[in-house]
C-alpha atoms as a PDB file:
ATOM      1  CA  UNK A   1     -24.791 -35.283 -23.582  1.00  0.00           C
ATOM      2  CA  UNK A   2     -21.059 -34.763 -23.646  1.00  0.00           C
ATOM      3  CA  UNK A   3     -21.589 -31.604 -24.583  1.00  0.00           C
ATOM      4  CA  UNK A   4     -23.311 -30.167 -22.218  1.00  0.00           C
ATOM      5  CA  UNK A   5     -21.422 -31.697 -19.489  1.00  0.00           C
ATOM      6  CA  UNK A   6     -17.913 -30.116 -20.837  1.00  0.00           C
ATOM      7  CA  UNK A   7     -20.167 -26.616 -20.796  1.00  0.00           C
ATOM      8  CA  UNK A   8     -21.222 -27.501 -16.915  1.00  0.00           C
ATOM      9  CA  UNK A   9     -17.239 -28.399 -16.392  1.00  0.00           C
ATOM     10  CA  UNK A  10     -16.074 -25.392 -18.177  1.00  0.00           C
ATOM     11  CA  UNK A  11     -18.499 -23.161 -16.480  1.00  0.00           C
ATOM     12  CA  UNK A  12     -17.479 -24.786 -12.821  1.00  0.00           C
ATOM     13  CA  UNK A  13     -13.941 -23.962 -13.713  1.00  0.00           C
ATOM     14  CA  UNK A  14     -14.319 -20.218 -14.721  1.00  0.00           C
ATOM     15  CA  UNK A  15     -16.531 -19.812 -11.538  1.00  0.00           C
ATOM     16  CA  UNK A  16     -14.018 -21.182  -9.168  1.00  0.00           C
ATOM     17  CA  UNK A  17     -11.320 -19.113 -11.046  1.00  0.00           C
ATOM     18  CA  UNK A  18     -13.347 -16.157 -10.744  1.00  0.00           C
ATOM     19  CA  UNK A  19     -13.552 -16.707  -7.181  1.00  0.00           C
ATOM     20  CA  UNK A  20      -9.709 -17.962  -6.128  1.00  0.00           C
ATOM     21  CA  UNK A  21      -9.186 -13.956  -8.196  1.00  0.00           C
ATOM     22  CA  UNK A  22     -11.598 -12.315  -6.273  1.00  0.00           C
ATOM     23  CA  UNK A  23     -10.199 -13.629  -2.881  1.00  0.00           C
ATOM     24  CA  UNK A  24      -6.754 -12.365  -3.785  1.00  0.00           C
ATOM     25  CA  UNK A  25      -5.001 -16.436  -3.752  1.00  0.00           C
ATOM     26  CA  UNK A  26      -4.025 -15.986  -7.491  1.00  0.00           C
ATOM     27  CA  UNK A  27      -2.934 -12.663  -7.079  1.00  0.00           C
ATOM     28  CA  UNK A  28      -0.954 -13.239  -4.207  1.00  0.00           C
ATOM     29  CA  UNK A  29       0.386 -16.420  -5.829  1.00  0.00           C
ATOM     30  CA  UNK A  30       1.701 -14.947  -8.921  1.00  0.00           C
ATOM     31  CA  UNK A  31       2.853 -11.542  -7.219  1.00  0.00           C
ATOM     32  CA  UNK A  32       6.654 -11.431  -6.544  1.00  0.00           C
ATOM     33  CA  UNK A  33       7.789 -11.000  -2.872  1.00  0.00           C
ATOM     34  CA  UNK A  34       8.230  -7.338  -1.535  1.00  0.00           C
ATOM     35  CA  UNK A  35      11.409  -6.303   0.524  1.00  0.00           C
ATOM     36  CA  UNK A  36      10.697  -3.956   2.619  1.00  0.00           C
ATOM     37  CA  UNK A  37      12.958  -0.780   4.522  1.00  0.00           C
ATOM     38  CA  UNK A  38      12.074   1.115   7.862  1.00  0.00           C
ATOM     39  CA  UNK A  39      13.245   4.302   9.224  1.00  0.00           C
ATOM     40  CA  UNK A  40      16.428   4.276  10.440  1.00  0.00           C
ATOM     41  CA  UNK A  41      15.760   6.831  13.555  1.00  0.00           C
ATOM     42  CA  UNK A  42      12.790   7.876  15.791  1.00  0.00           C
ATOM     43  CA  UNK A  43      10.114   9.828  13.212  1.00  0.00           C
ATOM     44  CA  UNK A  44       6.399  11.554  13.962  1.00  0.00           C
ATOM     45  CA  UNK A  45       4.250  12.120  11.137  1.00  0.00           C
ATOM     46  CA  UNK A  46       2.214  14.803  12.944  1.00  0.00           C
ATOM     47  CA  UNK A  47       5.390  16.926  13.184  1.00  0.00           C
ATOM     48  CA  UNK A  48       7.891  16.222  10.113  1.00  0.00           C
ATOM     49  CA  UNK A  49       8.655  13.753   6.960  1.00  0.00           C
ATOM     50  CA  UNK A  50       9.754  10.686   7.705  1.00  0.00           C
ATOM     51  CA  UNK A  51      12.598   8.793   5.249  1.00  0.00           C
ATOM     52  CA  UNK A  52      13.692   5.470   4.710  1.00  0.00           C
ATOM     53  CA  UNK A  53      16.680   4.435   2.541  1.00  0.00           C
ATOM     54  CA  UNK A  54      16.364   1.665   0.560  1.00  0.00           C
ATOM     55  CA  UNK A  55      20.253   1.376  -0.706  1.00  0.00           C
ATOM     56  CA  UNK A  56      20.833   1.258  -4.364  1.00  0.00           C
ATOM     57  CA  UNK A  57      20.770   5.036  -4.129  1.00  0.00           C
ATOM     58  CA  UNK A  58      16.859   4.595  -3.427  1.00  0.00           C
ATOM     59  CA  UNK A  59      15.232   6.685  -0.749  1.00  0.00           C
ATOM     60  CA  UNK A  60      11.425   7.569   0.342  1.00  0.00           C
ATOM     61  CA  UNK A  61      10.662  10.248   1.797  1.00  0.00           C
ATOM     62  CA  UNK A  62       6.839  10.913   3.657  1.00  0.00           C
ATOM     63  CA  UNK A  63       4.864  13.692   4.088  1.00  0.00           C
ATOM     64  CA  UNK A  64       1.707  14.780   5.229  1.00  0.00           C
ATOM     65  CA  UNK A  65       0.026  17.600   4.808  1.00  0.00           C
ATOM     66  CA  UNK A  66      -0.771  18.951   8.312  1.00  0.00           C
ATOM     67  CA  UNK A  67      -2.710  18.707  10.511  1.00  0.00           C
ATOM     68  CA  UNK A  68      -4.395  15.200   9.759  1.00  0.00           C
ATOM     69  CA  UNK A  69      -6.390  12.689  11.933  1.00  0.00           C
ATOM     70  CA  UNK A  70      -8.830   9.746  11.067  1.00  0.00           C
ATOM     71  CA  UNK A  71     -11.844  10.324   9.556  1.00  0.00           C
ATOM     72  CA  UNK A  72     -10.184  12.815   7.454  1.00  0.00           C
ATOM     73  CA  UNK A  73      -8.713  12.836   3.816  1.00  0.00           C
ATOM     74  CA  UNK A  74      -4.867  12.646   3.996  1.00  0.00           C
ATOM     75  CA  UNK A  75      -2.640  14.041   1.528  1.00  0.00           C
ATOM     76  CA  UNK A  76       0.273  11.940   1.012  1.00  0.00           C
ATOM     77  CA  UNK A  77       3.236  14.005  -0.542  1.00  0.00           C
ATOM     78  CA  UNK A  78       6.280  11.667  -1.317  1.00  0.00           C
ATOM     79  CA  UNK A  79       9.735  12.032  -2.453  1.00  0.00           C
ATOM     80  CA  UNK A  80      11.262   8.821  -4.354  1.00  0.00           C
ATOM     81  CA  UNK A  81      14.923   9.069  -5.462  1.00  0.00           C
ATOM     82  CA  UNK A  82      15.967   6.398  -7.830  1.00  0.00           C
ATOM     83  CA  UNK A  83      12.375   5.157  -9.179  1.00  0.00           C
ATOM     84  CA  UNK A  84      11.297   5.206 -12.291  1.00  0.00           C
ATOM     85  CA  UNK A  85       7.378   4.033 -11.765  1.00  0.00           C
ATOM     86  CA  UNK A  86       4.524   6.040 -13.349  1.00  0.00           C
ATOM     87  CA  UNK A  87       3.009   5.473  -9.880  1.00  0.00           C
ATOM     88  CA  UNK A  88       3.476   4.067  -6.272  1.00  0.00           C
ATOM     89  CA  UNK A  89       1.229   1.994  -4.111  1.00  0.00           C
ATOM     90  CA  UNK A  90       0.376   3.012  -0.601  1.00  0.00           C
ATOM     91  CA  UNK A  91      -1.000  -0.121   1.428  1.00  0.00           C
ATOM     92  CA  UNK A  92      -2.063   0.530   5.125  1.00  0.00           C
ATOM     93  CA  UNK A  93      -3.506  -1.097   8.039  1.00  0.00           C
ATOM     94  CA  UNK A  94      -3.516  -1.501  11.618  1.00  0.00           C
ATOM     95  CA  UNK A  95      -1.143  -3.151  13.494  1.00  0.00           C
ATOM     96  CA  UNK A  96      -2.643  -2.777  16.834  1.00  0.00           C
ATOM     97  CA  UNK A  97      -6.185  -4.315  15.594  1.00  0.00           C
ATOM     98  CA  UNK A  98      -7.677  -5.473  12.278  1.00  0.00           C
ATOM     99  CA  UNK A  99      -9.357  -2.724  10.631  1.00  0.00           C
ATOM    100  CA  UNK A 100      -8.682  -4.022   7.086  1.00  0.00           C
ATOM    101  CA  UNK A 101      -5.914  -2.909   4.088  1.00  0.00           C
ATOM    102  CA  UNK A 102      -6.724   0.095   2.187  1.00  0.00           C
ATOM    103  CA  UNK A 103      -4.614   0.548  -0.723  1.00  0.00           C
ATOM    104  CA  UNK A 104      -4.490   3.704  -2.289  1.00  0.00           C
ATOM    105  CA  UNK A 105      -2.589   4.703  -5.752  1.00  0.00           C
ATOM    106  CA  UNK A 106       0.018   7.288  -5.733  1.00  0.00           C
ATOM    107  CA  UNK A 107       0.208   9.239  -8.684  1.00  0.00           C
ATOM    108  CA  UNK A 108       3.515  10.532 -10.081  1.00  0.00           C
ATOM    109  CA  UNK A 109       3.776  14.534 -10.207  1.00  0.00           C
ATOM    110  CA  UNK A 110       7.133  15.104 -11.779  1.00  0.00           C
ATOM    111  CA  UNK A 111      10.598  13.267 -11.680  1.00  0.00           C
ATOM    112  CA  UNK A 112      10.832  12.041  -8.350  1.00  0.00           C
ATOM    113  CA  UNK A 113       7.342  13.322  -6.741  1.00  0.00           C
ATOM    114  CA  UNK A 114       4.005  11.482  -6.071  1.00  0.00           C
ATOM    115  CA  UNK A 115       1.186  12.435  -4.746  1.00  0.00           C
ATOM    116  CA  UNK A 116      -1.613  10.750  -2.898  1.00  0.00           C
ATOM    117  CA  UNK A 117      -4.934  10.592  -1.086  1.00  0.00           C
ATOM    118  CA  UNK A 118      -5.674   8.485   1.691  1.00  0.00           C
ATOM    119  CA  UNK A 119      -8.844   7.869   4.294  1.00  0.00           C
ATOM    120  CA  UNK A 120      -8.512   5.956   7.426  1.00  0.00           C
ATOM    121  CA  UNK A 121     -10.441   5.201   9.970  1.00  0.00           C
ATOM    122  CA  UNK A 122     -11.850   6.227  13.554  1.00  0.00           C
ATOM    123  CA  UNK A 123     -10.990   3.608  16.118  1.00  0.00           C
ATOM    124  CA  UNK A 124     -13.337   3.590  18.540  1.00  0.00           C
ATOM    125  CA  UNK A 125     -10.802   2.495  21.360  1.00  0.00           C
ATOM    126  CA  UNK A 126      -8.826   5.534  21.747  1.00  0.00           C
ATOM    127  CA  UNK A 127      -5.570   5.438  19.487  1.00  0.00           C
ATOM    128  CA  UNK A 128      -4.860   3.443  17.122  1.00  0.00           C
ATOM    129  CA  UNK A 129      -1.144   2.323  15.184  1.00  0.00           C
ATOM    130  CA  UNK A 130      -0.740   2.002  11.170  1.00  0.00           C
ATOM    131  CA  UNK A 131       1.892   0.981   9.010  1.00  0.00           C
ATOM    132  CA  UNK A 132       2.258   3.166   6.186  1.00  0.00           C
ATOM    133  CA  UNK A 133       4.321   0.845   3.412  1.00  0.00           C
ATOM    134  CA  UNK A 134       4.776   2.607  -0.029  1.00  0.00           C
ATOM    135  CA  UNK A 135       5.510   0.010  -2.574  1.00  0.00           C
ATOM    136  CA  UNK A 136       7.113   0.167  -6.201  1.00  0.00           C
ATOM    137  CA  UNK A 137       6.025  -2.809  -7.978  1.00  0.00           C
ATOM    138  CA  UNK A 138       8.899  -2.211 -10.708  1.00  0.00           C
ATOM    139  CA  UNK A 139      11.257  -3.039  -8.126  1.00  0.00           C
ATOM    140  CA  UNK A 140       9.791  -5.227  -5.703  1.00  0.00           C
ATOM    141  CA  UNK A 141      10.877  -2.716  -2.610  1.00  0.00           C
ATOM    142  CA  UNK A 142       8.730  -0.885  -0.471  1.00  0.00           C
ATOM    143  CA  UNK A 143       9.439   1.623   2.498  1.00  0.00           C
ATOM    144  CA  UNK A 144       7.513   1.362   6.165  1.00  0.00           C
ATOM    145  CA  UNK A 145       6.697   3.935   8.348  1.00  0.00           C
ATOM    146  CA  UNK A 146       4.612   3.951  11.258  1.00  0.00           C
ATOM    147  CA  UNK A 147       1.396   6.422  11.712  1.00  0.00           C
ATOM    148  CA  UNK A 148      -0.209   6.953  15.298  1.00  0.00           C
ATOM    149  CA  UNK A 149      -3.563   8.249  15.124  1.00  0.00           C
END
């Protein structure tokens, strides 16, 4: 009888820690906090890269490979001086409405180069504002940008 109500216990436990995982509350809880950097002047995506410094002789630089709306696969192109991860983290959503977070993996091209693809999108109420935040988990840091679409 004892037995089988340490396996009911045991199986109670592992089903509730499956579940705090899946919801993100351990994950959150054991990930370390993330400072993050904006743009120091005035910056549209749709015309130019956008760069935040980070200090520590750590910079990000954004591009995207134009032209580019929602609904349509993005290529994200950045520069990262002063990193040394085998890949970056790209976590958007909307800051004008809740359309969700899409993270999206960055993959390192050379020295200082990742590369990227990321979907967003349509809002049905005309335009819509995203934060753009690139994130090295190595270091904790992470660079903003803003992306009207």
């Amino acid at each position: 009888m004892l037995k089988k109500v340490l396996i009911v216990v045991v199986l109670i436990l592992a089903a509730l820690g499956v579940f705090l995982f899946q919801s993100g509350k351990i994950h959150s809880f054991l990930q370390k906090d993330i400072t993050f950097y904006e743009t120091q002047t005035e910056c549209d995506l749709h015309i130019s890269s956008c760069e935040v410094v980070l200090g520590n002789d750590k910079s990000i630089i954004l591009d995207i490979d134009k032209p580019f709306g929602a609904g349509e696969n993005m290529n994200f192109n950045i520069q990262a001086d002063g990193f040394k991860d085998d890949e970056l983290l790209a976590r958007i959503y909307g800051t004008s409405m809740d359309m969700g977070i899409f993270e999206y993996s960055l993959a390192k091209m050379s020295e200082n180069s990742y590369q990227g693809k990321a979907l967003l999108p349509t809002c049905m109420h005309g335009k819509m504002s995203w934060k753009i935040n690139i994130i090295s988990k190595k270091d904790n840091v992470g660079a903003s940008f803003i992306l009207e679409l």
